[in-house]
N, C-alpha and C. Protein backbone atom coordinates (compact mmCIF):
# COMPACT_ATOMS: atom_id res chain seq x y z
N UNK A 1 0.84 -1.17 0.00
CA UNK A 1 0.00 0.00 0.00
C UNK A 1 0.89 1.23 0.00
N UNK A 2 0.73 2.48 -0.68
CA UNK A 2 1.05 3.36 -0.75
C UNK A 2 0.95 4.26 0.35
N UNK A 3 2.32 5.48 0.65
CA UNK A 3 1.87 6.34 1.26
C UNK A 3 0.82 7.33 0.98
N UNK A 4 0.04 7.13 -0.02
CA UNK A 4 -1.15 8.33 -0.85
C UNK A 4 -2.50 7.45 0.24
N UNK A 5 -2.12 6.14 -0.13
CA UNK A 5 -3.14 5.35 0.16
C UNK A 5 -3.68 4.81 1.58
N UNK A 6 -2.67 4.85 2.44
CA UNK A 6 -2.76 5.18 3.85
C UNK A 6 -3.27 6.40 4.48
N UNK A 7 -2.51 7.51 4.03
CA UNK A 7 -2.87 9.17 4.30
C UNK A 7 -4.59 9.17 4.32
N UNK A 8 -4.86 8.66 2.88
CA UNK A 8 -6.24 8.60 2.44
C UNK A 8 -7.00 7.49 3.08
N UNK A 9 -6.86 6.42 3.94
CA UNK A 9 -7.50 5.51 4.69
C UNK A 9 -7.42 6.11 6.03
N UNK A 10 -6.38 6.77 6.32
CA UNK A 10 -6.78 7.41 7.97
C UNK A 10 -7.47 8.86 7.86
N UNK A 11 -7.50 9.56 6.53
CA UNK A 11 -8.18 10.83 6.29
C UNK A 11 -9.65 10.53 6.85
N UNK A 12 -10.08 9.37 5.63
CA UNK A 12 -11.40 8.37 5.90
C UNK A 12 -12.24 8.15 7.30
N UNK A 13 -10.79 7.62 8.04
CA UNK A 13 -11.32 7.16 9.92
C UNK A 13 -11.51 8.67 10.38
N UNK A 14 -10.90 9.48 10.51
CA UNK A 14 -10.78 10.50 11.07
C UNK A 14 -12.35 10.86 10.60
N UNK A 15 -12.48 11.32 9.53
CA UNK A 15 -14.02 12.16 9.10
C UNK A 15 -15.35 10.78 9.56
N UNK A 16 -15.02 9.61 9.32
CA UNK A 16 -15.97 8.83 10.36
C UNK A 16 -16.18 8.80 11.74
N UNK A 17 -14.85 9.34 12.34
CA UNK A 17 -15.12 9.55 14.03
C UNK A 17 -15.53 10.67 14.25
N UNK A 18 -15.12 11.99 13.53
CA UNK A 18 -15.74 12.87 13.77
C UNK A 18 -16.90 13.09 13.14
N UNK A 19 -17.54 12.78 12.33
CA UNK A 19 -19.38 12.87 12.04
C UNK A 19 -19.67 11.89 13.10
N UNK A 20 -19.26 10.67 13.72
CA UNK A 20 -19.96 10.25 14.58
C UNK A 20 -19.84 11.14 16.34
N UNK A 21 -18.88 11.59 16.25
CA UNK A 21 -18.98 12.78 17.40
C UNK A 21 -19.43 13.77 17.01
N UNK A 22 -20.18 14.10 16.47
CA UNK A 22 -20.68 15.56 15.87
C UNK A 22 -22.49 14.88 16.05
N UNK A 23 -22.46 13.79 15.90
CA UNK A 23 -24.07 13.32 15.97
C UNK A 23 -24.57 12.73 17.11
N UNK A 24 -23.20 12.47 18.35
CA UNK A 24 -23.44 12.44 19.85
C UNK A 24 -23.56 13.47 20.39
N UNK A 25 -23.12 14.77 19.92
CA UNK A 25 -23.31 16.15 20.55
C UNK A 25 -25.09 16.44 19.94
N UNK A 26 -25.45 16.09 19.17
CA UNK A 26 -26.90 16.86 18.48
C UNK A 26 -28.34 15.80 18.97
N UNK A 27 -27.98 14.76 19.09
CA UNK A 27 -28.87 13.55 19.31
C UNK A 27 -29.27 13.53 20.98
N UNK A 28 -30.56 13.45 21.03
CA UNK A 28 -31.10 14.29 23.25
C UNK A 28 -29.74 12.43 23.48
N UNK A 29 -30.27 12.78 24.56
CA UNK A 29 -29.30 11.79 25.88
C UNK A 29 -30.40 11.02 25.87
N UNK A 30 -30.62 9.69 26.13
CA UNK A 30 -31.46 8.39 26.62
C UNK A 30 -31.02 7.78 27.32
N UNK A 31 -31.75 7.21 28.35
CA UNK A 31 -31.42 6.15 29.29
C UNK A 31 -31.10 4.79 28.73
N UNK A 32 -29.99 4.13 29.40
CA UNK A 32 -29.35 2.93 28.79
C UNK A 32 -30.45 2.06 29.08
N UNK A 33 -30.69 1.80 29.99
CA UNK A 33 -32.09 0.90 30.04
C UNK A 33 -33.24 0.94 29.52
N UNK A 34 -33.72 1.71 28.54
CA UNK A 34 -35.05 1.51 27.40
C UNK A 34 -35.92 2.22 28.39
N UNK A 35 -36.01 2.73 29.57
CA UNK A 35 -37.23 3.04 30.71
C UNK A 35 -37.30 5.02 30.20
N UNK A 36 -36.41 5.29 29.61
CA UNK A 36 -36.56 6.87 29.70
C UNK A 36 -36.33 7.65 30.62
N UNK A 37 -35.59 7.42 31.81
CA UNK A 37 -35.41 7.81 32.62
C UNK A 37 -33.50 8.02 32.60
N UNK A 38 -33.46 8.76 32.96
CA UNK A 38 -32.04 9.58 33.15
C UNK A 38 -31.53 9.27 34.26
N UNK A 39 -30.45 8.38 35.04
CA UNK A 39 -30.08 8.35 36.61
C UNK A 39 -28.62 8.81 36.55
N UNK A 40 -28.56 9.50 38.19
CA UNK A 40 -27.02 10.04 38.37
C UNK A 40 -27.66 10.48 39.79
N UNK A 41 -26.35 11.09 40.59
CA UNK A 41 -26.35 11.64 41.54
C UNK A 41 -26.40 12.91 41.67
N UNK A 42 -26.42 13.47 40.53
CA UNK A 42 -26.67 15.04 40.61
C UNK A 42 -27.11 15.61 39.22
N UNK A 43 -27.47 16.89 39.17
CA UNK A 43 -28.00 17.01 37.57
C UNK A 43 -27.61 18.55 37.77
N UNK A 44 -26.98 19.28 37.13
CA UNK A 44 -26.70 20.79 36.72
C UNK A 44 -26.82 20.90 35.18
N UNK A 45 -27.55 22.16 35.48
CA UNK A 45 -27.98 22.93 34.36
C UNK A 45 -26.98 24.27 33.89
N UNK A 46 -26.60 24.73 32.95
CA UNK A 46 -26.04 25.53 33.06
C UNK A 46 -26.65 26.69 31.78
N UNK A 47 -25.97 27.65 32.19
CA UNK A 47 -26.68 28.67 30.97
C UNK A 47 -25.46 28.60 29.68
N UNK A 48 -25.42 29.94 28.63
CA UNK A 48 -24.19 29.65 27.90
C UNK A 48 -22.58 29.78 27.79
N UNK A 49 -22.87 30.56 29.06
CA UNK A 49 -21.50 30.84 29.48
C UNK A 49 -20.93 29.95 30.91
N UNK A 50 -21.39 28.48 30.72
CA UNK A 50 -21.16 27.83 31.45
C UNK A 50 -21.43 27.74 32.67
N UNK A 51 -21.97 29.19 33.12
CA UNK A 51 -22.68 29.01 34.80
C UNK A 51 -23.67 27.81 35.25
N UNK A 52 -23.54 27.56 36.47
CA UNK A 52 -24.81 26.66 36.83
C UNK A 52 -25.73 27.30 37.06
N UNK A 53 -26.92 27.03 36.12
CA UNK A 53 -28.15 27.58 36.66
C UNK A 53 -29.12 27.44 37.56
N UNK A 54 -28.80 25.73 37.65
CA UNK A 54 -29.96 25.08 37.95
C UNK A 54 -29.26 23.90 38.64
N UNK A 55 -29.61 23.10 40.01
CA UNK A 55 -28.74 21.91 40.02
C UNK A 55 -30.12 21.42 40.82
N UNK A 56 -29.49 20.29 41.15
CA UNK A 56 -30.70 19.10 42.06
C UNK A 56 -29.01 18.04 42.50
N UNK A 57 -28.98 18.06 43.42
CA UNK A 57 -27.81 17.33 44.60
C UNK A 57 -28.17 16.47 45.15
N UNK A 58 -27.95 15.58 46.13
CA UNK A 58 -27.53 14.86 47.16
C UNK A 58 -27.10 14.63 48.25
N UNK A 59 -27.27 15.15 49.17
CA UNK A 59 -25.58 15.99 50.06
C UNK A 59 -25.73 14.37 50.92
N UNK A 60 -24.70 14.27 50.99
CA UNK A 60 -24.45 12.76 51.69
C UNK A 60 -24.60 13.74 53.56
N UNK A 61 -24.92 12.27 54.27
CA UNK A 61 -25.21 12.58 55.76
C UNK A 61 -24.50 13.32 56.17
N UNK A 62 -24.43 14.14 57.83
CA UNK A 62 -23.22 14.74 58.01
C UNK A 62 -23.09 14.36 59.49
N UNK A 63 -22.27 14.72 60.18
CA UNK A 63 -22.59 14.18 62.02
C UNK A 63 -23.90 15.15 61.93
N UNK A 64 -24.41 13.98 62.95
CA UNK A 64 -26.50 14.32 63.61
C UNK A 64 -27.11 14.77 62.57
N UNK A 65 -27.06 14.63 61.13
CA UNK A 65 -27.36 15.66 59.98
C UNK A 65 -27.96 14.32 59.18
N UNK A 66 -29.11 14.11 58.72
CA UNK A 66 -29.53 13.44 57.84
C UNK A 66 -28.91 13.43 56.38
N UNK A 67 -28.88 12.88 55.40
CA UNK A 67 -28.75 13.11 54.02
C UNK A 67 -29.80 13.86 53.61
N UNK A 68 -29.65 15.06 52.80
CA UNK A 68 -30.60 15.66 52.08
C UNK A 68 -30.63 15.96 50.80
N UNK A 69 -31.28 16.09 49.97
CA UNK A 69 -31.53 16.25 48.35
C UNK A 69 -31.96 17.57 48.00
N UNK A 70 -30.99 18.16 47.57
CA UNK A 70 -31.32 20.20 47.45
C UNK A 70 -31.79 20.26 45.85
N UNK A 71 -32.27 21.19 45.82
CA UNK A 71 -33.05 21.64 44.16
C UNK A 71 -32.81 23.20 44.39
N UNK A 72 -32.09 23.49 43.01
CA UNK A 72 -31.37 24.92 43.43
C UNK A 72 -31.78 25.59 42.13
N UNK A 73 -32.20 26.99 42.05
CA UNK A 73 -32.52 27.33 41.07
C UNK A 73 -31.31 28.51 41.21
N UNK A 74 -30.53 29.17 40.79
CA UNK A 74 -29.95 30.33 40.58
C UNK A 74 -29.54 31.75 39.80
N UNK A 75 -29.52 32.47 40.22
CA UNK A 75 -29.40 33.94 39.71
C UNK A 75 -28.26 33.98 38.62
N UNK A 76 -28.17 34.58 37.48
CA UNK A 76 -26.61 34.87 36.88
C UNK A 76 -25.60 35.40 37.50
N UNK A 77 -26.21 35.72 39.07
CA UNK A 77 -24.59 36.32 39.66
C UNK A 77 -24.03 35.09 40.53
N UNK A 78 -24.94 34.21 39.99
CA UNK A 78 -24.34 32.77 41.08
C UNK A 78 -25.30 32.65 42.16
N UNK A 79 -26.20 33.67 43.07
CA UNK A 79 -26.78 33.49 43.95
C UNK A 79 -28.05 32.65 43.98
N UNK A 80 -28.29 31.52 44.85
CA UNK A 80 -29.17 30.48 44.72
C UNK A 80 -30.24 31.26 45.01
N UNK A 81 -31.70 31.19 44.51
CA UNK A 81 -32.35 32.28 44.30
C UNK A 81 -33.50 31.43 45.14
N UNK A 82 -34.02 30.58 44.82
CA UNK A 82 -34.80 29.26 45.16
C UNK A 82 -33.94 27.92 45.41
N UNK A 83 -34.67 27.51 46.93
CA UNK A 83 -33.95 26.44 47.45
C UNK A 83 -35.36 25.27 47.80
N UNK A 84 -35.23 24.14 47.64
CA UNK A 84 -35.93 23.08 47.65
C UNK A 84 -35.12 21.75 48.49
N UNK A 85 -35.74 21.58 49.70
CA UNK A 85 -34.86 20.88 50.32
C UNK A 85 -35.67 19.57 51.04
N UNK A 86 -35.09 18.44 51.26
CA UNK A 86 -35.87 17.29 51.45
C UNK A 86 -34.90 16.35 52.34
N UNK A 87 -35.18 15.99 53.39
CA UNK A 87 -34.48 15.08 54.36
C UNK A 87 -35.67 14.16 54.73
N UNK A 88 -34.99 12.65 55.47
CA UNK A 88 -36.13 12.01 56.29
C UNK A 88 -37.17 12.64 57.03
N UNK A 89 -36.37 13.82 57.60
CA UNK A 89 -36.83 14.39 59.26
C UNK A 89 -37.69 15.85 58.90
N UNK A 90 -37.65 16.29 58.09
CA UNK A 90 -37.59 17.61 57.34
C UNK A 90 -37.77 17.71 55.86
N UNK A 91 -38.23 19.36 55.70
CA UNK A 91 -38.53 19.30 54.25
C UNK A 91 -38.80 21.09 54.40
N UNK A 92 -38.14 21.55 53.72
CA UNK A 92 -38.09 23.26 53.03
C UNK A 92 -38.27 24.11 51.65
N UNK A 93 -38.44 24.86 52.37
CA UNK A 93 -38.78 25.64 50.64
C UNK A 93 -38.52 27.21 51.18
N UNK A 94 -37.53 27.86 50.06
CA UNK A 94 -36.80 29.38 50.30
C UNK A 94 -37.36 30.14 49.35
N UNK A 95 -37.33 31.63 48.99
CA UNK A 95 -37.20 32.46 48.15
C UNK A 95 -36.05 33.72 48.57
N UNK A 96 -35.37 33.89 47.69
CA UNK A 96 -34.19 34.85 48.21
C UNK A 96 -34.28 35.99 47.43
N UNK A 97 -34.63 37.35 47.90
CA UNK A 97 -34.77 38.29 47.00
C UNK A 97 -32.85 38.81 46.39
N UNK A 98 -33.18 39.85 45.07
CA UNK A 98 -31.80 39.79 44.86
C UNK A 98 -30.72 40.28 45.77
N UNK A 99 -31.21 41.41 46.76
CA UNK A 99 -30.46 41.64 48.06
C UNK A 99 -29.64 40.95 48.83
N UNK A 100 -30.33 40.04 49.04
CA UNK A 100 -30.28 38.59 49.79
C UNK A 100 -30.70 39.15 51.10
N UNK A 101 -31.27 39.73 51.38
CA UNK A 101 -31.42 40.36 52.54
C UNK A 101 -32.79 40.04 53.15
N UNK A 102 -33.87 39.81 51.92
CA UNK A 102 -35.19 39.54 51.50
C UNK A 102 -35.38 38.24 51.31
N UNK A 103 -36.43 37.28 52.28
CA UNK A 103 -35.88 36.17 51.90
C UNK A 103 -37.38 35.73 52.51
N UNK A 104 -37.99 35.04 52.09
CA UNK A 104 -39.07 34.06 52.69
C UNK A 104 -39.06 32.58 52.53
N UNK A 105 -38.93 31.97 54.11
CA UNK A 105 -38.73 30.57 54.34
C UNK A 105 -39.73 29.55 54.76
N UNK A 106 -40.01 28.54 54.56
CA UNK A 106 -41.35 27.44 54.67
C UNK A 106 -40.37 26.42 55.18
N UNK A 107 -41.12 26.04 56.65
CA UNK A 107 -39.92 24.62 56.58
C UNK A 107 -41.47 23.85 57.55
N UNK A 108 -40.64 22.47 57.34
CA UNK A 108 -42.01 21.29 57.89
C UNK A 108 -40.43 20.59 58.51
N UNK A 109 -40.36 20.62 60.09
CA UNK A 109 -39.26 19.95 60.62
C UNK A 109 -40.09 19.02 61.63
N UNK A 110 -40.03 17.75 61.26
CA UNK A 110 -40.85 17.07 62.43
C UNK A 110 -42.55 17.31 62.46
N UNK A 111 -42.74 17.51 63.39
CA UNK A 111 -44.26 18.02 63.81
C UNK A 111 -44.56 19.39 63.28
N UNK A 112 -43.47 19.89 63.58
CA UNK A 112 -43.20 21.73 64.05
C UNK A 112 -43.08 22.58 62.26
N UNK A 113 -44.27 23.19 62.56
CA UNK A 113 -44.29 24.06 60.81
C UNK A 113 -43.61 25.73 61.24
N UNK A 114 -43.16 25.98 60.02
CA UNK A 114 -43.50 27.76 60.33
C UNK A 114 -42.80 28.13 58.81
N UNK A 115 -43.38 29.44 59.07
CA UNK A 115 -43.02 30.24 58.18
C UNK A 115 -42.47 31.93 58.52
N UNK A 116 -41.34 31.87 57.68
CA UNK A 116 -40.42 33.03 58.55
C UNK A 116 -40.39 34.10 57.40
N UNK A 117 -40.76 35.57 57.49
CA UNK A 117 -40.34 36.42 56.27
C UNK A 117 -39.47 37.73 56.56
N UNK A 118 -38.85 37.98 55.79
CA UNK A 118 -38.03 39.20 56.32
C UNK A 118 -37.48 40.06 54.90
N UNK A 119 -37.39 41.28 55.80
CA UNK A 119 -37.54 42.16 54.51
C UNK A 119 -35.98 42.93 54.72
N UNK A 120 -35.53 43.95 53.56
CA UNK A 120 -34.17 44.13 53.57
C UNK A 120 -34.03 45.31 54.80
N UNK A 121 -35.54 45.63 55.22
CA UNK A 121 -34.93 46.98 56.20
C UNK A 121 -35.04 46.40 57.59
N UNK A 122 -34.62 45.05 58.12
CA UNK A 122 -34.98 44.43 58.91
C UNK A 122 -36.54 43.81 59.62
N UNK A 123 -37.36 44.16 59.01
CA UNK A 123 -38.66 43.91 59.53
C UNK A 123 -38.68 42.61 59.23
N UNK A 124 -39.29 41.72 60.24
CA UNK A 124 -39.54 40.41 60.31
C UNK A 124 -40.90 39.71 60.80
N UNK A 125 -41.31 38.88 59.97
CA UNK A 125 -42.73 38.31 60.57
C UNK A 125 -42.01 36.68 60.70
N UNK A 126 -42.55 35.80 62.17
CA UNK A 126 -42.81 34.28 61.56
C UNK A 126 -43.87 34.16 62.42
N UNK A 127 -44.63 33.02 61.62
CA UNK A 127 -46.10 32.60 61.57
C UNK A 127 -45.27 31.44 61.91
N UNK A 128 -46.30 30.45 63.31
CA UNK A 128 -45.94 29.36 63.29
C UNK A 128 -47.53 28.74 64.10
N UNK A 129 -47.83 27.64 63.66
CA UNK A 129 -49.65 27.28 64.25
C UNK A 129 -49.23 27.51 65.83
């Protein structure tokens, strides 16, 4: 075989691996198991300049600290804007104004409910039954 003819057989592989990587980037993601379902331990979203926008976590146990599963929605300056939070023992829900100063909290810990709101010039309400 020629050196024309080699050049031109790996030219060949090359433009076959790359149209087949060019049609793994464009084609959605599927679950290996036929069910449609997507599994992992975490899922981030990001916008186009690579920020995370969006995540859903895991946080493994911690001392006296249950494992909990966070759902994070976030601001373009990075600040988690909406928080969604879920333990055995517990279960929350945030809103964070852009201040961060402004913030209204829902939590179900145990028995014990309440709801806490606060505003950026310090004024504070919590409601609890």
């Amino acid at each position: 075989m020629g050196r024309e003819a080699v050049l031109g057989a790996l030219t060949a592989i090359n433009l076959v691996l790359l149209a087949g990587m060019g049609l793994m980037q464009i084609l959605p993601a599927k679950a290996q198991d036929g069910t449609g379902m997507l599994r992992g331990s975490g899922l981030q979203i990001v916008d186009s300049q690579g920020r995370v926008r969006s995540s859903i976590s895991v946080l493994p146990a911690k001392a006296g600290e249950a494992e909990t599963v966070l759902f994070r929605l976030i601001a373009e300056n990075g600040q988690p804007s909406v928080k969604i939070s879920a333990t055995t023992a517990s279960a929350g829900l945030s809103f964070v104004g852009g201040d961060d100063a402004s913030y209204i909290l829902l939590e179900a810990d145990g028995p014990e409910t309440r709801l806490e709101m606060v505003e950026p010039e310090g004024r504070k309400e919590v409601i609890e039954p």
